[in-house]
C-alpha atoms as a PDB file:
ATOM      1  CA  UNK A   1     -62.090 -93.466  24.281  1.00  0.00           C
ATOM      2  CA  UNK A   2     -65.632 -94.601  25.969  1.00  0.00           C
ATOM      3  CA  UNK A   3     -65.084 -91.602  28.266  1.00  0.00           C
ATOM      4  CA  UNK A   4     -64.419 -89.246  25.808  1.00  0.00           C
ATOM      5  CA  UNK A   5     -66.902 -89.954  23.716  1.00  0.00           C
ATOM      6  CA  UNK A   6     -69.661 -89.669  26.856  1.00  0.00           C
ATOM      7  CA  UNK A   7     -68.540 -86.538  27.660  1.00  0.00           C
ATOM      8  CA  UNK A   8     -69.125 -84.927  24.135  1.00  0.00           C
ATOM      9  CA  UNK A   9     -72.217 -86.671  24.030  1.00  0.00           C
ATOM     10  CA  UNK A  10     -73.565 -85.246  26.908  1.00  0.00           C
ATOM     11  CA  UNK A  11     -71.832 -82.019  26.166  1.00  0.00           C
ATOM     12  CA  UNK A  12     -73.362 -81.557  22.586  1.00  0.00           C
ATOM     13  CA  UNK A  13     -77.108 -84.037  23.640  1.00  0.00           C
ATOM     14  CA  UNK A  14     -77.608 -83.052  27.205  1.00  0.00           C
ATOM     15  CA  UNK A  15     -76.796 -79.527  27.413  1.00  0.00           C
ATOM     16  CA  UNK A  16     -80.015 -78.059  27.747  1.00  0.00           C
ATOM     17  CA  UNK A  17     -80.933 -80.014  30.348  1.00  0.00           C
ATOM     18  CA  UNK A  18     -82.059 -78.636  33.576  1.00  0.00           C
ATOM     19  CA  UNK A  19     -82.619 -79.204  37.186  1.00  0.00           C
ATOM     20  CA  UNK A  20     -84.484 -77.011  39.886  1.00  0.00           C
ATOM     21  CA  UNK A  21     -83.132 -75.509  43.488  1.00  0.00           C
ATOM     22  CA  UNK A  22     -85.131 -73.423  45.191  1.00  0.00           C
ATOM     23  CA  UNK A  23     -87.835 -72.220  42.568  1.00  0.00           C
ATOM     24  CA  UNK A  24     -84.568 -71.852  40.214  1.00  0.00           C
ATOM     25  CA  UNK A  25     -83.826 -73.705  36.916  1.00  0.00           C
ATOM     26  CA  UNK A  26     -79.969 -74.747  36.282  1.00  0.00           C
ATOM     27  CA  UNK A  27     -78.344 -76.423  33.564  1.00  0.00           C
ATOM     28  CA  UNK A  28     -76.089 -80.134  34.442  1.00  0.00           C
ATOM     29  CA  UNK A  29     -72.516 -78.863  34.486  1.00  0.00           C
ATOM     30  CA  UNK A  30     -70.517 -81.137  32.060  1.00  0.00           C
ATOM     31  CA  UNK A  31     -66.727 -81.149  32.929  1.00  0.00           C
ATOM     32  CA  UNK A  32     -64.373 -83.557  31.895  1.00  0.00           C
ATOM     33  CA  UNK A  33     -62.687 -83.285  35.525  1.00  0.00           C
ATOM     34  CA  UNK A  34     -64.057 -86.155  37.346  1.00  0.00           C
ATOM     35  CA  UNK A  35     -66.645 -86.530  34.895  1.00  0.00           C
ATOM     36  CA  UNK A  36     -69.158 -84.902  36.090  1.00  0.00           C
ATOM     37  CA  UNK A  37     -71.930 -86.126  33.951  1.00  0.00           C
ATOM     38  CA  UNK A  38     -71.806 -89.323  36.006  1.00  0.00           C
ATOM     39  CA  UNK A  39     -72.202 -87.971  39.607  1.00  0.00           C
ATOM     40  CA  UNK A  40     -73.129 -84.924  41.933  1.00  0.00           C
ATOM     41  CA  UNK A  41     -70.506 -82.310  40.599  1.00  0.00           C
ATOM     42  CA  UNK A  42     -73.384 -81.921  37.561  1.00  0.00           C
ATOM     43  CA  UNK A  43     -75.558 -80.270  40.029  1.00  0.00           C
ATOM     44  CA  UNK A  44     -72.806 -78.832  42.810  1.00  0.00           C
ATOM     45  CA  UNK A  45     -70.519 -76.839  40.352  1.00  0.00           C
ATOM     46  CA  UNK A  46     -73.695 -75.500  38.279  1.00  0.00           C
ATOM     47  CA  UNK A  47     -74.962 -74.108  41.641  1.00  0.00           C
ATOM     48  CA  UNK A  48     -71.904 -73.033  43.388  1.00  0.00           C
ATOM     49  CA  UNK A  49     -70.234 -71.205  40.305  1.00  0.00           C
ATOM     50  CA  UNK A  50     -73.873 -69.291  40.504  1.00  0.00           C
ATOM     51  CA  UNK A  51     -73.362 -68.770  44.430  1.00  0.00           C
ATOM     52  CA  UNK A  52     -70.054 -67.473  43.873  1.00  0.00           C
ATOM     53  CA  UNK A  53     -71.002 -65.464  39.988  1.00  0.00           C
ATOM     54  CA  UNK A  54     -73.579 -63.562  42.313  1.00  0.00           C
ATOM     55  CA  UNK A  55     -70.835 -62.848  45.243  1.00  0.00           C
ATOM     56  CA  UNK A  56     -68.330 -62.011  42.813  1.00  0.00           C
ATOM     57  CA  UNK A  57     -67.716 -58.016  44.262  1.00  0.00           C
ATOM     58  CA  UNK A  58     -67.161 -59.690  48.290  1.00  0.00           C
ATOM     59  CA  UNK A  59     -64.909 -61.569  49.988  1.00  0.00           C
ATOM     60  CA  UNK A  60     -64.838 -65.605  49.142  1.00  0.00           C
ATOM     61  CA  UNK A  61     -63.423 -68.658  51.126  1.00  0.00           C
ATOM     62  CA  UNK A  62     -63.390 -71.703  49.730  1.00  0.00           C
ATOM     63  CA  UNK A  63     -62.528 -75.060  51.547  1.00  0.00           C
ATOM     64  CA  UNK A  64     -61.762 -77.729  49.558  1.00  0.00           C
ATOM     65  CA  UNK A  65     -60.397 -76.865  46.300  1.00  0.00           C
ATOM     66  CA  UNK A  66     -62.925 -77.380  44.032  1.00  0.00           C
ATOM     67  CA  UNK A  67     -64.213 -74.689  41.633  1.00  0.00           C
ATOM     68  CA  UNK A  68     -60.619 -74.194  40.439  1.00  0.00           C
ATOM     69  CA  UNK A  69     -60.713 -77.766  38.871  1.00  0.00           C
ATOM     70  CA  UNK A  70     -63.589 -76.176  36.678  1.00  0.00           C
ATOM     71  CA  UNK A  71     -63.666 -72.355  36.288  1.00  0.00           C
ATOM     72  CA  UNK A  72     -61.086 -69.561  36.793  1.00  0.00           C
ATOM     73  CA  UNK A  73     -61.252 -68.310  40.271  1.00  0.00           C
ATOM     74  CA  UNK A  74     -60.341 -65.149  42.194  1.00  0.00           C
ATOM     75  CA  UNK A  75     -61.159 -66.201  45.989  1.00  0.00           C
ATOM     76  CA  UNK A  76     -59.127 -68.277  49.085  1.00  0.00           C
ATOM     77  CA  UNK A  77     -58.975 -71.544  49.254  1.00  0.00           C
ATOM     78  CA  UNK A  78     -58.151 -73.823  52.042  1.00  0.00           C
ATOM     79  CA  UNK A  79     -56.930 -77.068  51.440  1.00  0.00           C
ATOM     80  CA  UNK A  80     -54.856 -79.252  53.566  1.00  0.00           C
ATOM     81  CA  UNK A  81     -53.672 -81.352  51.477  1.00  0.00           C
ATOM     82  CA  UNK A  82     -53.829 -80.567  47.681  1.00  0.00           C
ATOM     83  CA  UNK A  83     -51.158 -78.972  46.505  1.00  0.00           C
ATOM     84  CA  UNK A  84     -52.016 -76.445  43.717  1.00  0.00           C
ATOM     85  CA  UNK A  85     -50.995 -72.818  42.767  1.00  0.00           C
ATOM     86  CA  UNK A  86     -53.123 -70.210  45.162  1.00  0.00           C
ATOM     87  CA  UNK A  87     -54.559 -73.003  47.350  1.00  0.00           C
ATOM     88  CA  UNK A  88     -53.616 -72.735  50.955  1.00  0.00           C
ATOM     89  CA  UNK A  89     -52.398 -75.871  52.470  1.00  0.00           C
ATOM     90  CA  UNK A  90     -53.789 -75.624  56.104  1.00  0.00           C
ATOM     91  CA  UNK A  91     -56.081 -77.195  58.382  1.00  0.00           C
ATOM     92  CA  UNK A  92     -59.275 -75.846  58.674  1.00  0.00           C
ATOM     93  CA  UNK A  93     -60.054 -75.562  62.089  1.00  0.00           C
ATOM     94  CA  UNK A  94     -56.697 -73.492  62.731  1.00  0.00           C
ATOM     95  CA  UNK A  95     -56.914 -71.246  59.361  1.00  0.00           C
ATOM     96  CA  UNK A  96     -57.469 -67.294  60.447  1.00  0.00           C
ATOM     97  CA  UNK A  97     -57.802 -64.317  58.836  1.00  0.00           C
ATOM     98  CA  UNK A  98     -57.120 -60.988  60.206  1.00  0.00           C
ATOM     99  CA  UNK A  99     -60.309 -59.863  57.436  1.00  0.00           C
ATOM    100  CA  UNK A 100     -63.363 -61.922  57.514  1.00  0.00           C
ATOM    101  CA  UNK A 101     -65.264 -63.381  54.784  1.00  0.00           C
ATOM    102  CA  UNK A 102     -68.840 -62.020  53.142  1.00  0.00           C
ATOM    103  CA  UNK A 103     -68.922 -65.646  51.851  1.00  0.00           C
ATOM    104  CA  UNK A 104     -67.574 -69.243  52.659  1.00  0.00           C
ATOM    105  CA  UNK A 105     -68.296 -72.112  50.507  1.00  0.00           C
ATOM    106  CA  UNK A 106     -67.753 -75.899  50.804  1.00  0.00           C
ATOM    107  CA  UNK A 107     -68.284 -78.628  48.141  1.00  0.00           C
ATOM    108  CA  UNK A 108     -68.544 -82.036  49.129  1.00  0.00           C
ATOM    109  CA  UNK A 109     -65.514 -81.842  51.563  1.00  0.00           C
ATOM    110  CA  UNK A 110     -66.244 -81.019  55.107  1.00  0.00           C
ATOM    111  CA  UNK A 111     -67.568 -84.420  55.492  1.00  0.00           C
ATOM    112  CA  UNK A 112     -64.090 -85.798  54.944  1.00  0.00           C
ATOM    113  CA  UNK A 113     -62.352 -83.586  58.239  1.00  0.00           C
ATOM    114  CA  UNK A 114     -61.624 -85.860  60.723  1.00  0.00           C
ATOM    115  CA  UNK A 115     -63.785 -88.358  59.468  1.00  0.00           C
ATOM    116  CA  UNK A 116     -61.477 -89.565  56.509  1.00  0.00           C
ATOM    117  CA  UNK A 117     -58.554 -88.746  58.680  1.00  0.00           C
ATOM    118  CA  UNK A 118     -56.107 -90.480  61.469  1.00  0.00           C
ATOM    119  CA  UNK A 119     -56.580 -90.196  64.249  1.00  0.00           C
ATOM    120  CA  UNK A 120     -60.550 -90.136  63.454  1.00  0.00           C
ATOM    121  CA  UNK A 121     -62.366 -87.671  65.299  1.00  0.00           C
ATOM    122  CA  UNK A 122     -66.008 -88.106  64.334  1.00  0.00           C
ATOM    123  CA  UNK A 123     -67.282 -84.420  65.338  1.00  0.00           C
ATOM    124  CA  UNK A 124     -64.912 -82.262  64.504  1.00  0.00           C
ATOM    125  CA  UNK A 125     -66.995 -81.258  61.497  1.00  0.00           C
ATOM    126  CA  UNK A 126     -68.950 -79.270  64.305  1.00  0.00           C
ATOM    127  CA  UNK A 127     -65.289 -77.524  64.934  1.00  0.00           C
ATOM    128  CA  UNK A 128     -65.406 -76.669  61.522  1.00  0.00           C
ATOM    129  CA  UNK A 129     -68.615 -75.288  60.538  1.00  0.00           C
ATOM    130  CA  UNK A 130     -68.309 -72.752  64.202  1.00  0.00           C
ATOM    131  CA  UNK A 131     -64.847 -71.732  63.410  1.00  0.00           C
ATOM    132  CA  UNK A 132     -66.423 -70.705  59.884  1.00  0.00           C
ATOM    133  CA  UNK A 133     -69.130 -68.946  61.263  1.00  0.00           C
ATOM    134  CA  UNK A 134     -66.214 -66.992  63.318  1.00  0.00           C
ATOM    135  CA  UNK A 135     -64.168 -65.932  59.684  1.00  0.00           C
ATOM    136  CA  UNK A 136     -67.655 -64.144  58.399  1.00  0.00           C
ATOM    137  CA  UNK A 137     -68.808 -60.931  58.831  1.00  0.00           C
ATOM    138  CA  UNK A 138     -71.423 -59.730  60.362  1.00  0.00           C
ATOM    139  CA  UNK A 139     -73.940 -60.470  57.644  1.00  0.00           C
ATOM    140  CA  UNK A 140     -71.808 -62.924  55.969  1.00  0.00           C
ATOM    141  CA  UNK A 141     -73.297 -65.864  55.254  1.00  0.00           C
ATOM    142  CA  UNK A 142     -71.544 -70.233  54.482  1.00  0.00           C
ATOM    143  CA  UNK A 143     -73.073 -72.532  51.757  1.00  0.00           C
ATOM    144  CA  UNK A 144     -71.712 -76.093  51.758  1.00  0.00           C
ATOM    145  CA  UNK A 145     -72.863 -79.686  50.340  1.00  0.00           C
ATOM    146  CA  UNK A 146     -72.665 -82.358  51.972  1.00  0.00           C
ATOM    147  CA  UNK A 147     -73.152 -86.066  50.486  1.00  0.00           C
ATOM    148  CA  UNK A 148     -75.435 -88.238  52.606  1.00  0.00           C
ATOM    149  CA  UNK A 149     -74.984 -91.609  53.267  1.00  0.00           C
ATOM    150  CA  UNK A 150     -70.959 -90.824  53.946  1.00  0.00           C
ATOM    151  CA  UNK A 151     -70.227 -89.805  57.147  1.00  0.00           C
ATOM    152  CA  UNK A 152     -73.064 -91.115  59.761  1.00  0.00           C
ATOM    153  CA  UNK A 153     -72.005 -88.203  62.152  1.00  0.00           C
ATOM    154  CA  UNK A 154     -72.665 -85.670  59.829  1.00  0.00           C
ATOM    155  CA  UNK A 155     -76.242 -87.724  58.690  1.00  0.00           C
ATOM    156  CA  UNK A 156     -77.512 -87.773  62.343  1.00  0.00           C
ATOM    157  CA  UNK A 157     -76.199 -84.173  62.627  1.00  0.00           C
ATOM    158  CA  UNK A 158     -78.735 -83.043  59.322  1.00  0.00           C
ATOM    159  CA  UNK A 159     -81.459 -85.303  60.905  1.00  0.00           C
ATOM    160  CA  UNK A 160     -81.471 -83.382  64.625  1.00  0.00           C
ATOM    161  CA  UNK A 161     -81.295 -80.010  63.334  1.00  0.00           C
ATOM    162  CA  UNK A 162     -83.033 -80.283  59.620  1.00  0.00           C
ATOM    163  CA  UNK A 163     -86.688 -78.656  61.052  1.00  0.00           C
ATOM    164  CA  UNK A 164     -84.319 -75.406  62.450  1.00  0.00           C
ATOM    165  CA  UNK A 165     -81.556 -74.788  60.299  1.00  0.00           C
ATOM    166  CA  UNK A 166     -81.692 -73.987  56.525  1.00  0.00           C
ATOM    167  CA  UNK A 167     -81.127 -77.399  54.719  1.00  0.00           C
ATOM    168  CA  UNK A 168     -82.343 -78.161  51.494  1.00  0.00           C
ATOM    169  CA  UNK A 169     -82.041 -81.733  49.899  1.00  0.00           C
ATOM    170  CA  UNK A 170     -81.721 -83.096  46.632  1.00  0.00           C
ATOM    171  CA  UNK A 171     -81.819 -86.638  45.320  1.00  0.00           C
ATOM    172  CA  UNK A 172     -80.346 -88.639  42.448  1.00  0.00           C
ATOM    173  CA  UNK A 173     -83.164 -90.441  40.569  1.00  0.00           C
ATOM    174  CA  UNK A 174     -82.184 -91.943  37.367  1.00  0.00           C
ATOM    175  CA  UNK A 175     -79.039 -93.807  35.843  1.00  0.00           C
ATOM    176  CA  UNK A 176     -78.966 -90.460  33.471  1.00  0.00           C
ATOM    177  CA  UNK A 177     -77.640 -88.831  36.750  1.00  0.00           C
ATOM    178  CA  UNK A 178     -80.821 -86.686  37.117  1.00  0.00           C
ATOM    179  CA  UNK A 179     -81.821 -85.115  39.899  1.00  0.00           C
ATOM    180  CA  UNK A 180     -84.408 -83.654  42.092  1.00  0.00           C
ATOM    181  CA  UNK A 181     -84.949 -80.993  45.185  1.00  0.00           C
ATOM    182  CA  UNK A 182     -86.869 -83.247  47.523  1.00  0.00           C
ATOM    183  CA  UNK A 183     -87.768 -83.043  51.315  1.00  0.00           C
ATOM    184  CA  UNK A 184     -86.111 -84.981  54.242  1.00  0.00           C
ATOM    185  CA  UNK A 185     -88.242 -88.193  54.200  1.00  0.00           C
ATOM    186  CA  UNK A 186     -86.871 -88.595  50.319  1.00  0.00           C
ATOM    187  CA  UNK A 187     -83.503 -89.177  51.317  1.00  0.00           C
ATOM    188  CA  UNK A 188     -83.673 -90.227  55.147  1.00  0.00           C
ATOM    189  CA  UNK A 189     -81.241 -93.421  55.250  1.00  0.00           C
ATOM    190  CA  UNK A 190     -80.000 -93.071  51.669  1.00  0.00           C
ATOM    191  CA  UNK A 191     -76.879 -94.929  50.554  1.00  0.00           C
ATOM    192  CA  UNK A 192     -73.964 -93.633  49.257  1.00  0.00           C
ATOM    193  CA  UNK A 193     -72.815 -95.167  45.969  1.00  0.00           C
ATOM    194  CA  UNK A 194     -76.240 -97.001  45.791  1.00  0.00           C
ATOM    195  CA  UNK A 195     -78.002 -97.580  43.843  1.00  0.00           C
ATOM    196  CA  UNK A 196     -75.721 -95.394  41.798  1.00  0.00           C
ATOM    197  CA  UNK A 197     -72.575 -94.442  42.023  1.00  0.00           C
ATOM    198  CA  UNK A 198     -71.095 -91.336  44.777  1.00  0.00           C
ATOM    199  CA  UNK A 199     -73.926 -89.289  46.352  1.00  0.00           C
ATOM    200  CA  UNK A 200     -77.282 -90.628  45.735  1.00  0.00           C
ATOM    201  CA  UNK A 201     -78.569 -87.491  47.873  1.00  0.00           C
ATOM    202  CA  UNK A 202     -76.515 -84.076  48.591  1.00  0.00           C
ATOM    203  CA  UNK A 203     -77.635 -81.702  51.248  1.00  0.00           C
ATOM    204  CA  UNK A 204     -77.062 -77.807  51.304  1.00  0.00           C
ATOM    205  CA  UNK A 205     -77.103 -75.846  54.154  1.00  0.00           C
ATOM    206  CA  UNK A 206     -76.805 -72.475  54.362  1.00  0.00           C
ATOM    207  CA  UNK A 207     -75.598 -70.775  57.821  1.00  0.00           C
ATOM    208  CA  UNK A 208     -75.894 -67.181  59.074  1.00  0.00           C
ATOM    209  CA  UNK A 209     -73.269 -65.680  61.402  1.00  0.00           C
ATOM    210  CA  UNK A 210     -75.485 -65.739  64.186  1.00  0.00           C
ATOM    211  CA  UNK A 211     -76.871 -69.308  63.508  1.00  0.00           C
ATOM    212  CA  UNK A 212     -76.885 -71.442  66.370  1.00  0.00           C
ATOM    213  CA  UNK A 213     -75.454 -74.282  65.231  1.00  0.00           C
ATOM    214  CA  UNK A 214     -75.818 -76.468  68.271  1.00  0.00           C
ATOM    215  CA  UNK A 215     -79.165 -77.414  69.008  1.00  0.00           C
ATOM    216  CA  UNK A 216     -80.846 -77.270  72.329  1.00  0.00           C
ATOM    217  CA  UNK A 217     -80.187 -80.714  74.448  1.00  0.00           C
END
């Protein structure tokens, strides 16, 4: 009853509240699904049902299903393990596509291949993000999120590259689940699930076809 009660509060108090990406104002996306109010889906599903609402006419991968949990959906999704209607239940790394993708989006899930899996292979997120960059077209482009303080491989991986490749950062600053586009040294070393709960800090990077994801030794 608690829980319900929160999320019409928030849904009826809180609508109108807002957070900024990128010179942009969004509204807090209140979902009863994992009750968003109380961590980072507030802030990821606001801005990728934008990324997506503005892509709508091109091709769309998803990995992870996500946005279906909120929104009605028309895209791909890869998931290797949830089993759903539409949802493709593959791994990553060995998904093709004869047709390659205008768009590919990830939500708070590539930090979770091979990391959260057994055997553990700590890198193969680097697998993942070049095989994506393979499935786009030619001025396609892949937005994901990634929590920080979660995987220490990804973490060191956002560190290296963060002055080269297009990362921004937000940060959780308030028990009200409020948050804030900040720079690097804002979230450098955060915790996950402290001092609140799940992401204290996302990152978004956005990757080109042609990015060079590795870095220089």
């Amino acid at each position: 009853m608690r829980t319900f009660l929160a999320y019409w509060y928030y849904k009826i108090f809180k609508s109108s509240q807002t957070f900024r990406w990128n010179g942009k104002q969004y509204c807090y996306f209140y979902h009863w699904y994992n009750f968003t109010w109380r961590n980072e889906r507030a802030i990821e599903v606001a801005l990728f049902l934008e990324v997506v609402k503005n892509n709508r006419k091109r091709r769309i991968l998803e990995v992870g299903n996500v946005l279906s949990h909120y929104a009605p959906i028309s895209h791909d999704v890869v998931d290797k393990y949830e089993k759903a209607d539409g949802v493709i239940n593959e791994d990553i790394v060995g998904y093709k596509q004869k047709k390659p993708y205008d768009l590919i989006i990830g939500i708070s899930t590539i930090e979770h291949v091979g990391f959260d899996e057994a055997p553990r292979e700590p890198m193969k997120f680097v697998r993942v993000f070049i095989h994506l960059q393979n499935l786009l077209t030619s001025s396609g482009k892949l937005v994901i999120s990634l929590p920080l303080g979660y995987n220490p491989y990804i973490d060191a991986f956002l560190a290296k590259n963060k002055s080269r490749l297009k990362i921004d950062f937000l940060k959780r600053i308030s028990k009200e689940n409020i948050w804030t586009q900040v720079d690097w040294n804002s979230v450098k070393g955060i915790l996950y699930n402290y001092p609140f709960p799940n992401a204290n800090g996302i990152a978004i990077m956005v990757v080109r076809k042609r990015t060079n994801l590795l870095s220089p030794p």
